[in-house]
N, C-alpha and C. Protein backbone atom coordinates (compact mmCIF):
# COMPACT_ATOMS: atom_id res chain seq x y z
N UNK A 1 0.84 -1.18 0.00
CA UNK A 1 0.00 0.00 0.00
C UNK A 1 0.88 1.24 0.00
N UNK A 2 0.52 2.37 -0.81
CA UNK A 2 1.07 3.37 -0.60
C UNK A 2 0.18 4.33 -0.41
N UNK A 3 0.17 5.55 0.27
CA UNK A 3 -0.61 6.53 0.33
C UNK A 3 -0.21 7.87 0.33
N UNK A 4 -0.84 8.40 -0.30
CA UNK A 4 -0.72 10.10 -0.75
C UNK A 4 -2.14 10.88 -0.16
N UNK A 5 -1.65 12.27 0.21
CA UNK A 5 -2.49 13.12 0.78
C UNK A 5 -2.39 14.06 -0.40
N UNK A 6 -3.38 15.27 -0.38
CA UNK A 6 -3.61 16.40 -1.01
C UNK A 6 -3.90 17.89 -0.27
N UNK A 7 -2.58 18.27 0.29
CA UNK A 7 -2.72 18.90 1.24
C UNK A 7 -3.60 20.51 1.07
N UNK A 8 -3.42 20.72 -0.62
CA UNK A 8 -4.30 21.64 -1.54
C UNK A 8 -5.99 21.39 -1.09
N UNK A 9 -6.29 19.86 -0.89
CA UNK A 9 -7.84 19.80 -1.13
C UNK A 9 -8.09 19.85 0.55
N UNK A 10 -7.38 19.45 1.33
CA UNK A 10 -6.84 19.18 2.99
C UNK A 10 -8.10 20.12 3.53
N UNK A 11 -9.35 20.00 4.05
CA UNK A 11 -10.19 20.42 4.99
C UNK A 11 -9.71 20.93 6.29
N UNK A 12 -8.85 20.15 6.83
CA UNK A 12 -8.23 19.96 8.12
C UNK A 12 -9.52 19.14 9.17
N UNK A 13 -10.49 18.62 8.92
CA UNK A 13 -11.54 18.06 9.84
C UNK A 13 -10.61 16.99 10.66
N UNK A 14 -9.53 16.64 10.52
CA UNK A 14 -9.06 15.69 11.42
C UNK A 14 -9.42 14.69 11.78
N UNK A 15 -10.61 13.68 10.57
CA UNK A 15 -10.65 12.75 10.70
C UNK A 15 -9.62 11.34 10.14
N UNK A 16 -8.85 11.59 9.77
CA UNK A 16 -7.54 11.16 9.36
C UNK A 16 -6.71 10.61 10.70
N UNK A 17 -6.65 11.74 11.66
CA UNK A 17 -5.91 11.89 12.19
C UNK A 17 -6.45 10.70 13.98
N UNK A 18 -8.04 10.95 14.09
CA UNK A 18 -8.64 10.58 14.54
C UNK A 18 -8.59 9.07 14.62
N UNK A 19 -8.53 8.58 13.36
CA UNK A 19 -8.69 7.39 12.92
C UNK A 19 -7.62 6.15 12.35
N UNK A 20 -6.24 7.04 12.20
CA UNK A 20 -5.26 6.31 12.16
C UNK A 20 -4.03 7.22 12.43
N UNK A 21 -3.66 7.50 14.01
CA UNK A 21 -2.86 8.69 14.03
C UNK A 21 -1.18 7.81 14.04
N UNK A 22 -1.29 6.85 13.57
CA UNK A 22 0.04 6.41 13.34
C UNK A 22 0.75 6.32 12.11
N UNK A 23 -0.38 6.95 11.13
CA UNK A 23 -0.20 7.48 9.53
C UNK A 23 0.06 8.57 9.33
N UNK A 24 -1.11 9.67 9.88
CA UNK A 24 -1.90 10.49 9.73
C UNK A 24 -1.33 11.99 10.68
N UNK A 25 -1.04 12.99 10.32
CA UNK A 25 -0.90 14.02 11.70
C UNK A 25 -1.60 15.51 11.06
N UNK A 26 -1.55 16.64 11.71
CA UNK A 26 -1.95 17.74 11.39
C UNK A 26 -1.05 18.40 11.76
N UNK A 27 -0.68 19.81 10.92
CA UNK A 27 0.15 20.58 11.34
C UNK A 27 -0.35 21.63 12.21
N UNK A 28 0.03 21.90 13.03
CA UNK A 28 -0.28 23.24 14.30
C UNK A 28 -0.94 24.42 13.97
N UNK A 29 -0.46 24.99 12.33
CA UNK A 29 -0.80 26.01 12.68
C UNK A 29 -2.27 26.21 11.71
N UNK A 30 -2.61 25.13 11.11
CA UNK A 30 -3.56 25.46 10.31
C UNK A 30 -4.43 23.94 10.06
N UNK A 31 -4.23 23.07 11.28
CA UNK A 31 -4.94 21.42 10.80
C UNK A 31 -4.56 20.94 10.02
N UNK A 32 -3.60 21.33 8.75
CA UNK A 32 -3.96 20.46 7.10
C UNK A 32 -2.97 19.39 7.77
N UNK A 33 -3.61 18.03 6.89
CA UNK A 33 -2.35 16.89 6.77
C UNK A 33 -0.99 16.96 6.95
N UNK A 34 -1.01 16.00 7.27
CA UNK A 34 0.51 16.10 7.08
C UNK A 34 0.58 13.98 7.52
N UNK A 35 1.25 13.45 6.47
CA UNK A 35 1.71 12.29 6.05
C UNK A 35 2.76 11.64 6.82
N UNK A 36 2.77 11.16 7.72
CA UNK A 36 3.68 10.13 8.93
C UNK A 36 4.26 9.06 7.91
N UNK A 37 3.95 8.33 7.52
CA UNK A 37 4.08 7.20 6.62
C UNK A 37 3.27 6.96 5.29
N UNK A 38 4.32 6.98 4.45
CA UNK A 38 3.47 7.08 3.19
C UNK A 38 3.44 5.14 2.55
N UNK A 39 3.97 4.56 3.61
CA UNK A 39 3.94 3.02 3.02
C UNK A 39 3.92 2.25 4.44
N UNK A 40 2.67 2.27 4.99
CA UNK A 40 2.58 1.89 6.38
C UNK A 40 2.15 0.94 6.54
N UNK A 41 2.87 -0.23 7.56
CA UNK A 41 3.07 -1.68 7.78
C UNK A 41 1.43 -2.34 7.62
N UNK A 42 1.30 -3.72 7.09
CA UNK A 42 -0.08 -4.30 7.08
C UNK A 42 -1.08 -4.17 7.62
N UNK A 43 -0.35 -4.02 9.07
CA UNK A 43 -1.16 -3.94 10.35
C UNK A 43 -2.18 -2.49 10.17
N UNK A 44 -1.84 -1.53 9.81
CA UNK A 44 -2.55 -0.25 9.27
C UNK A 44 -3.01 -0.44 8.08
N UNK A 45 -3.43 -1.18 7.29
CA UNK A 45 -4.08 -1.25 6.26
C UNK A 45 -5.43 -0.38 6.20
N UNK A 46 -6.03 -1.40 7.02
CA UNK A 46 -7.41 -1.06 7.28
C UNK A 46 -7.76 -0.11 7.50
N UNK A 47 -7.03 0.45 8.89
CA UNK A 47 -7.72 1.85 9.47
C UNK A 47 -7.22 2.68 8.25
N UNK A 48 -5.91 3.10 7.52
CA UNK A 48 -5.94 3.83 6.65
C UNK A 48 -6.95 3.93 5.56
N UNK A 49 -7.88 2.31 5.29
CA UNK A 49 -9.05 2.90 4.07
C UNK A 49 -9.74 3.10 4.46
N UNK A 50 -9.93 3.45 5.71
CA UNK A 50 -11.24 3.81 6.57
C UNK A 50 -11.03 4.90 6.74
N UNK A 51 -9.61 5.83 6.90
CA UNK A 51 -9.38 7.15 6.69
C UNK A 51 -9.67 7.50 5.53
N UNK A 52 -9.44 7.23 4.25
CA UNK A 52 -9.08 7.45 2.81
C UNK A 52 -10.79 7.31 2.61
N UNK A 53 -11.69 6.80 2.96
CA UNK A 53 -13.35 6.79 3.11
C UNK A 53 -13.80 7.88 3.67
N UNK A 54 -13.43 7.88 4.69
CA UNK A 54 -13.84 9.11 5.83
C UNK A 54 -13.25 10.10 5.35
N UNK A 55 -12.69 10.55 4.40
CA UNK A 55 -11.73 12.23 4.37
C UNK A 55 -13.21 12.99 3.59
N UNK A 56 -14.00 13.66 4.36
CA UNK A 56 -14.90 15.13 3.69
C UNK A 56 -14.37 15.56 2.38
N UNK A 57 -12.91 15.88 2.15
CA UNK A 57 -12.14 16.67 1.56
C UNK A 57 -11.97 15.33 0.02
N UNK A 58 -11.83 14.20 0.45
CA UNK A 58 -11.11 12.80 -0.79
C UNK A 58 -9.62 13.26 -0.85
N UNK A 59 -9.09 13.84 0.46
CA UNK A 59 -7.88 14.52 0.44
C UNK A 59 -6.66 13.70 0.43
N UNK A 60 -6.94 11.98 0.24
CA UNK A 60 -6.48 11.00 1.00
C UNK A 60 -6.53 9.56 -0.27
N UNK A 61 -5.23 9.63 -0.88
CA UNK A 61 -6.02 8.60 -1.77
C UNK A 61 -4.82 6.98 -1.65
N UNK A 62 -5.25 5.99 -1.49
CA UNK A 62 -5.33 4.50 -1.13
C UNK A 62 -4.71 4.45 -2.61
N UNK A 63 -2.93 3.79 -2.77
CA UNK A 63 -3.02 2.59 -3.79
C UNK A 63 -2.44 1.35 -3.32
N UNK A 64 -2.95 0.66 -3.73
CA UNK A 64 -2.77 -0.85 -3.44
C UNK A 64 -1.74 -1.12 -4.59
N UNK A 65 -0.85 -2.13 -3.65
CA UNK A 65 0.04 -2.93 -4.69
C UNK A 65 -0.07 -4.22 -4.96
C-alpha cells in the first residue's frame, strides 16, 4: 500500500488523524495533513481505508500494490 495526501484539497476536519494517528498528523498552525508514513506496515491497512473513506475533503487517496 502506498498513500498520498492532497494537502491543496486538505479540509483539516481531522478525521484522518482521529482514525489512524500512526499514519496520519496535522500541522499546528492550520490542521492540514501532514503524512507520517506514506507506506505503512499491514497492520494499518485497514484503518488507513477507513481514513481514505472518511476524508470530507477525498484529500487522501489509497493505492494498493
Amino acid at each position: 500500500m502506498k498513500v498520498e495526501v492532497d494537502q491543496d484539497a486538505c479540509v483539516g476536519s481531522g478525521q484522518c488523524l482521529l482514525t489512524a494517528p500512526d499514519v496520519f498528523d496535522q500541522r499546528d498552525e492550520d490542521a492540514i495533513v501532514e503524512l507520517l508514513d506514506a507506506e505503512p506496515p499491514a497492520a494499518q491497512h485497514q484503518v488507513v481505508r477507513h481514513a481514505a473513506t472518511g476524508c470530507p475533503a477525498a484529500a487522501i487517496t489509497v493505492h494498493e500494490h
